[in-house]
C-alpha atoms as a PDB file:
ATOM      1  CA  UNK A   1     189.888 -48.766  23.423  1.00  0.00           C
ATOM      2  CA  UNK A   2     192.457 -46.372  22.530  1.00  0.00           C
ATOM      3  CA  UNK A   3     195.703 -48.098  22.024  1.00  0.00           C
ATOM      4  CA  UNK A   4     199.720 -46.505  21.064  1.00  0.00           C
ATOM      5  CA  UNK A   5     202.130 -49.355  20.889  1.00  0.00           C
ATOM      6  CA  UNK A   6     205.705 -47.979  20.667  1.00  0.00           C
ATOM      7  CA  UNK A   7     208.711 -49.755  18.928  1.00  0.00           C
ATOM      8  CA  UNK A   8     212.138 -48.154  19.507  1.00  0.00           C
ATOM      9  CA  UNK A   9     216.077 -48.935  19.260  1.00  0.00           C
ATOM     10  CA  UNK A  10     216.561 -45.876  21.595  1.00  0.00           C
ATOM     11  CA  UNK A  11     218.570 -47.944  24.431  1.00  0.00           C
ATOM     12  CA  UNK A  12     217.478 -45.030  26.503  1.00  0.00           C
ATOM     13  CA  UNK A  13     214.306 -46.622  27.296  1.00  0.00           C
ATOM     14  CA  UNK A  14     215.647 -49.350  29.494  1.00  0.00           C
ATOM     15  CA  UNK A  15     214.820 -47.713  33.105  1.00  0.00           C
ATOM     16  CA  UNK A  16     211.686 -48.625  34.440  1.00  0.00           C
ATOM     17  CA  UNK A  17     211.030 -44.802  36.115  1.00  0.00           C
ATOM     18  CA  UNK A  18     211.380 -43.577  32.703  1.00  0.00           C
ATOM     19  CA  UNK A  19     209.312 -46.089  30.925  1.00  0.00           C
ATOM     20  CA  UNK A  20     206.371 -45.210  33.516  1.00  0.00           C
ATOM     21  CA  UNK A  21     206.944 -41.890  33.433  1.00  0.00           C
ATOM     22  CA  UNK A  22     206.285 -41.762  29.227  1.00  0.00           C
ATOM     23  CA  UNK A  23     203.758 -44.166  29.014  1.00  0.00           C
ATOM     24  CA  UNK A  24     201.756 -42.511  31.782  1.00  0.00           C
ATOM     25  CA  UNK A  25     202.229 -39.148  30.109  1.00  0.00           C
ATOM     26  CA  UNK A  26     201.416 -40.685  26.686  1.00  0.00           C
ATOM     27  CA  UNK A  27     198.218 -42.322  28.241  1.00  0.00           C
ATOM     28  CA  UNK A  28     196.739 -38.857  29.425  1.00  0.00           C
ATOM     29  CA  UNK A  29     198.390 -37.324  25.908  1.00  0.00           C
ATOM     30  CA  UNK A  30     196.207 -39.776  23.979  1.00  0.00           C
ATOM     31  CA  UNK A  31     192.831 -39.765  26.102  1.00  0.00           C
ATOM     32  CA  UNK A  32     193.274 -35.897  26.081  1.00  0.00           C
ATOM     33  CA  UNK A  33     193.427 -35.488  21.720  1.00  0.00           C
ATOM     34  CA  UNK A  34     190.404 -38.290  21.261  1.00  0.00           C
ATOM     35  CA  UNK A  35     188.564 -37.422  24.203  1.00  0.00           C
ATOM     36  CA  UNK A  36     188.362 -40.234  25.520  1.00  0.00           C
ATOM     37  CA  UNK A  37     187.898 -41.582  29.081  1.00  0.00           C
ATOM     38  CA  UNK A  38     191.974 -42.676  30.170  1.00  0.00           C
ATOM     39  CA  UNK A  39     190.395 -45.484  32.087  1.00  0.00           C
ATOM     40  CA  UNK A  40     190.256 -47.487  28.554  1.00  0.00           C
ATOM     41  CA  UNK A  41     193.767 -46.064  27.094  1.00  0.00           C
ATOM     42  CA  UNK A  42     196.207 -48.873  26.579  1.00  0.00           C
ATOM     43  CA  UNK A  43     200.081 -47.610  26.216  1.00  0.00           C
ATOM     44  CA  UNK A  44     202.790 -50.448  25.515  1.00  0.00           C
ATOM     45  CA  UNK A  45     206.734 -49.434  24.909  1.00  0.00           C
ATOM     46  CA  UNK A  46     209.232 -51.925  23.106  1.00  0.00           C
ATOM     47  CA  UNK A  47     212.759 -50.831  24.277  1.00  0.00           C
ATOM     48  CA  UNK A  48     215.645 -52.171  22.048  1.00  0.00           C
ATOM     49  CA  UNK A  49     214.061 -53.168  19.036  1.00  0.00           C
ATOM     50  CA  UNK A  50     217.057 -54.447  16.116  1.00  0.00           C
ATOM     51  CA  UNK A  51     215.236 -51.727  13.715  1.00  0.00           C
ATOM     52  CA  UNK A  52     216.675 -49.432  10.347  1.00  0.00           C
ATOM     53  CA  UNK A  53     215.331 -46.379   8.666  1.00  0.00           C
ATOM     54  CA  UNK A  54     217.121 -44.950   5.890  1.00  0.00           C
ATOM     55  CA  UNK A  55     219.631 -47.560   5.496  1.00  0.00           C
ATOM     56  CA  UNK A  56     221.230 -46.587   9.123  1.00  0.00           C
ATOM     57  CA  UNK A  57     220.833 -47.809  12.767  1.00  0.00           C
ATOM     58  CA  UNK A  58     220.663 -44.243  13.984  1.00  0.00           C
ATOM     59  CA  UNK A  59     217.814 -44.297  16.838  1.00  0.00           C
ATOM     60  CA  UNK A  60     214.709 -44.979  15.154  1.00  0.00           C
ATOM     61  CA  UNK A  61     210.923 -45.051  16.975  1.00  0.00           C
ATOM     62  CA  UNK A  62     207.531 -46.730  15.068  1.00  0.00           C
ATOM     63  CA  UNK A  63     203.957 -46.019  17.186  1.00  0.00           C
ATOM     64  CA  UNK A  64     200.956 -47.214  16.456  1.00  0.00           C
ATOM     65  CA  UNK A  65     197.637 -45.500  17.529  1.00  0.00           C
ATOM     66  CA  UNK A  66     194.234 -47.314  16.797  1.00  0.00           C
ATOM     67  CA  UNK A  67     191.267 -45.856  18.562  1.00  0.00           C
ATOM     68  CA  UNK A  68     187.445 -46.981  18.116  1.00  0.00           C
ATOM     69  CA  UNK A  69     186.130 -44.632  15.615  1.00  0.00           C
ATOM     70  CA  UNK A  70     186.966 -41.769  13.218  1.00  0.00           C
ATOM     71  CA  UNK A  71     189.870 -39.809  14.130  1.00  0.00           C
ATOM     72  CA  UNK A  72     189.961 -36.505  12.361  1.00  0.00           C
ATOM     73  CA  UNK A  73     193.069 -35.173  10.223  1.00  0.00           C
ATOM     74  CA  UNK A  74     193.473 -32.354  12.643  1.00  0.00           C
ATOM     75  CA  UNK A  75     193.584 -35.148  15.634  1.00  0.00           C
ATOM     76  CA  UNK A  76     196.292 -36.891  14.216  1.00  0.00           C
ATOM     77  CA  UNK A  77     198.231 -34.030  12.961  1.00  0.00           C
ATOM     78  CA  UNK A  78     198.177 -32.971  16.738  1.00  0.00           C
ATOM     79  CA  UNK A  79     198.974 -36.096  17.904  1.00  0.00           C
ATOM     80  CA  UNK A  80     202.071 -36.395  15.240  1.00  0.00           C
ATOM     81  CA  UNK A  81     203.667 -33.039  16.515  1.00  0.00           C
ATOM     82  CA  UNK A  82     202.794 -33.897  20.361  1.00  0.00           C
ATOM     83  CA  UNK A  83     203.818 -37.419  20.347  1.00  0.00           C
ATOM     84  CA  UNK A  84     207.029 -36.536  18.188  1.00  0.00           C
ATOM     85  CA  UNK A  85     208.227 -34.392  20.712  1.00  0.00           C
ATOM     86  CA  UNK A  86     208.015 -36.067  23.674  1.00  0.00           C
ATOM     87  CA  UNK A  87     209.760 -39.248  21.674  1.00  0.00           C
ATOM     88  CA  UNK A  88     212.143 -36.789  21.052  1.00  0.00           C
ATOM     89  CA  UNK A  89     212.822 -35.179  24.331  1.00  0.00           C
ATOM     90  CA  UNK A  90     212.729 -38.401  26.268  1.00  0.00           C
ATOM     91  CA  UNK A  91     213.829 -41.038  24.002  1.00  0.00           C
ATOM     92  CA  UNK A  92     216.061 -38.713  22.149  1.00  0.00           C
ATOM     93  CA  UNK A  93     214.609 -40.348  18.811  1.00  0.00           C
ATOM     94  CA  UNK A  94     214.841 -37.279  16.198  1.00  0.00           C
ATOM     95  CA  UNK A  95     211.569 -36.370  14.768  1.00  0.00           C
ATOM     96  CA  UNK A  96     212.377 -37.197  11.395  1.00  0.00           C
ATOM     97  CA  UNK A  97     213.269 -40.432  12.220  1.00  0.00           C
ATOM     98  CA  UNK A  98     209.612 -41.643  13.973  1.00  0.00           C
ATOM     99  CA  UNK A  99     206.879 -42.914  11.690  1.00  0.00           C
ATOM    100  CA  UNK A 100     203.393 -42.683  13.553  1.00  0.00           C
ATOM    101  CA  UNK A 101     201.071 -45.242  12.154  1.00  0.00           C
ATOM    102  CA  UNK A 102     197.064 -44.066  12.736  1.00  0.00           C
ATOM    103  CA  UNK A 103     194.203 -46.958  12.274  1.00  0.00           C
ATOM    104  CA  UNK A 104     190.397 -46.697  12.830  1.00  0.00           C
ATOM    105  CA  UNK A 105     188.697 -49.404  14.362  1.00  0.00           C
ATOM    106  CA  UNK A 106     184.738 -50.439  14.387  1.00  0.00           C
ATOM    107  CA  UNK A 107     183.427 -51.536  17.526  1.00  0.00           C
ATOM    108  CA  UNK A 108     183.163 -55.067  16.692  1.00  0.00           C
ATOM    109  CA  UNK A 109     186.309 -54.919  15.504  1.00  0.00           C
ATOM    110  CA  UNK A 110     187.614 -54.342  19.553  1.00  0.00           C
ATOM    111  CA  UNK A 111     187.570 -57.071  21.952  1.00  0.00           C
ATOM    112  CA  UNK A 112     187.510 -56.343  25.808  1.00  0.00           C
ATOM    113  CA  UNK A 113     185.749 -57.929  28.867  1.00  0.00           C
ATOM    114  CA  UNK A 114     184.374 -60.945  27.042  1.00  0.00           C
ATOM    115  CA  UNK A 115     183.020 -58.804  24.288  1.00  0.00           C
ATOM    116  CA  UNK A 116     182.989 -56.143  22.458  1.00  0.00           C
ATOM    117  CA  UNK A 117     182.620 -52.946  22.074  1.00  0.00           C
END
Protein backbone atom coordinates (compact mmCIF):
# COMPACT_ATOMS: atom_id res chain seq x y z
CA UNK A 1 0.00 0.00 0.00
CA UNK A 2 2.79 2.23 0.63
CA UNK A 3 4.01 3.69 -2.55
CA UNK A 4 7.40 6.42 -3.39
CA UNK A 5 7.54 7.06 -7.06
CA UNK A 6 10.80 8.91 -7.90
CA UNK A 7 11.30 11.38 -10.87
CA UNK A 8 14.91 12.49 -11.51
CA UNK A 9 17.26 14.15 -14.33
CA UNK A 10 20.24 12.75 -12.29
CA UNK A 11 21.79 10.64 -15.38
CA UNK A 12 23.43 8.82 -12.55
CA UNK A 13 20.60 6.58 -12.18
CA UNK A 14 21.03 4.68 -15.38
CA UNK A 15 22.83 1.36 -13.90
CA UNK A 16 20.62 -1.24 -13.04
CA UNK A 17 22.91 -2.38 -9.67
CA UNK A 18 22.38 1.05 -8.54
CA UNK A 19 18.77 1.41 -9.29
CA UNK A 20 18.19 -1.95 -7.17
CA UNK A 21 20.36 -1.10 -4.74
CA UNK A 22 18.18 2.46 -3.88
CA UNK A 23 14.95 1.24 -4.44
CA UNK A 24 15.55 -1.77 -2.22
CA UNK A 25 17.00 0.48 0.45
CA UNK A 26 14.14 2.99 -0.05
CA UNK A 27 11.58 0.04 0.24
CA UNK A 28 12.87 -1.04 3.81
CA UNK A 29 13.42 3.05 4.49
CA UNK A 30 9.69 3.51 3.85
CA UNK A 31 8.13 0.26 5.55
CA UNK A 32 10.53 1.10 8.49
CA UNK A 33 9.02 5.16 9.15
CA UNK A 34 5.11 3.90 8.56
CA UNK A 35 5.48 0.66 10.03
CA UNK A 36 4.37 -1.08 7.70
CA UNK A 37 4.80 -4.70 6.51
CA UNK A 38 7.65 -4.24 3.24
CA UNK A 39 5.79 -7.07 1.62
CA UNK A 40 3.12 -4.27 0.38
CA UNK A 41 5.83 -1.32 -0.27
CA UNK A 42 5.88 -0.35 -3.90
CA UNK A 43 9.24 1.73 -4.98
CA UNK A 44 9.39 2.97 -8.76
CA UNK A 45 12.55 5.25 -10.06
CA UNK A 46 12.27 7.46 -13.34
CA UNK A 47 15.93 7.99 -14.51
CA UNK A 48 16.37 10.92 -17.02
CA UNK A 49 13.41 12.84 -16.68
CA UNK A 50 13.68 16.46 -19.13
CA UNK A 51 12.80 18.35 -15.65
CA UNK A 52 13.67 22.34 -14.24
CA UNK A 53 13.63 23.84 -10.82
CA UNK A 54 14.53 27.29 -10.38
CA UNK A 55 14.79 28.21 -13.89
CA UNK A 56 18.01 25.74 -14.32
CA UNK A 57 18.60 22.09 -15.44
CA UNK A 58 20.91 21.52 -12.52
CA UNK A 59 20.00 17.80 -11.24
CA UNK A 60 16.66 17.97 -9.92
CA UNK A 61 14.63 14.81 -8.04
CA UNK A 62 10.44 14.90 -7.36
CA UNK A 63 9.11 11.68 -4.98
CA UNK A 64 5.97 10.95 -4.23
CA UNK A 65 4.93 8.95 -1.07
CA UNK A 66 1.16 7.95 -0.60
CA UNK A 67 0.53 5.42 2.09
CA UNK A 68 -3.06 4.11 3.33
CA UNK A 69 -3.80 6.24 6.23
CA UNK A 70 -2.66 9.21 8.35
CA UNK A 71 0.90 9.87 8.27
CA UNK A 72 2.00 12.05 11.11
CA UNK A 73 4.08 15.44 10.68
CA UNK A 74 6.92 13.89 12.56
CA UNK A 75 6.75 10.77 9.91
CA UNK A 76 7.19 12.83 7.10
CA UNK A 77 9.62 15.22 8.50
CA UNK A 78 11.74 11.96 9.05
CA UNK A 79 11.13 10.71 5.92
CA UNK A 80 12.11 14.29 4.19
CA UNK A 81 15.62 14.34 5.96
CA UNK A 82 16.14 10.38 5.38
CA UNK A 83 14.98 10.21 1.90
CA UNK A 84 16.89 13.58 1.04
CA UNK A 85 19.98 12.14 1.91
CA UNK A 86 20.17 9.11 0.37
CA UNK A 87 18.89 11.07 -3.04
CA UNK A 88 21.69 12.99 -2.28
CA UNK A 89 24.43 10.57 -1.63
CA UNK A 90 23.44 8.25 -4.42
CA UNK A 91 21.87 10.29 -7.00
CA UNK A 92 23.97 13.24 -6.15
CA UNK A 93 20.62 15.40 -6.38
CA UNK A 94 21.35 18.36 -3.73
CA UNK A 95 18.85 18.50 -1.03
CA UNK A 96 17.57 21.73 -1.85
CA UNK A 97 16.82 20.80 -5.09
CA UNK A 98 14.24 17.56 -4.22
CA UNK A 99 10.60 18.32 -3.53
CA UNK A 100 8.97 15.29 -1.58
CA UNK A 101 5.31 15.20 -2.27
CA UNK A 102 3.26 13.28 0.88
CA UNK A 103 -0.58 12.08 0.13
CA UNK A 104 -2.98 10.10 2.41
CA UNK A 105 -5.03 7.59 0.98
CA UNK A 106 -8.46 5.82 2.32
CA UNK A 107 -8.69 2.29 1.86
CA UNK A 108 -11.14 2.35 -0.83
CA UNK A 109 -9.26 4.69 -2.35
CA UNK A 110 -6.29 1.66 -2.98
CA UNK A 111 -6.79 -0.98 -5.43
CA UNK A 112 -4.81 -4.36 -5.15
CA UNK A 113 -5.66 -8.09 -5.77
CA UNK A 114 -9.06 -7.49 -7.32
CA UNK A 115 -10.05 -5.19 -4.55
CA UNK A 116 -9.41 -3.11 -2.16
CA UNK A 117 -8.12 -2.37 0.72
Amino acid sequence: MPLLKIQTSSPLAQSAAQTKDLLTALSQKLARHLGKPESYVMTCLEPNAQMTFAGTFDPVCYLEVKSIGAMTPQQTKAISKDFCEVIHQVLQVPPNRIYIEFADAKGAMWGHNGSTF
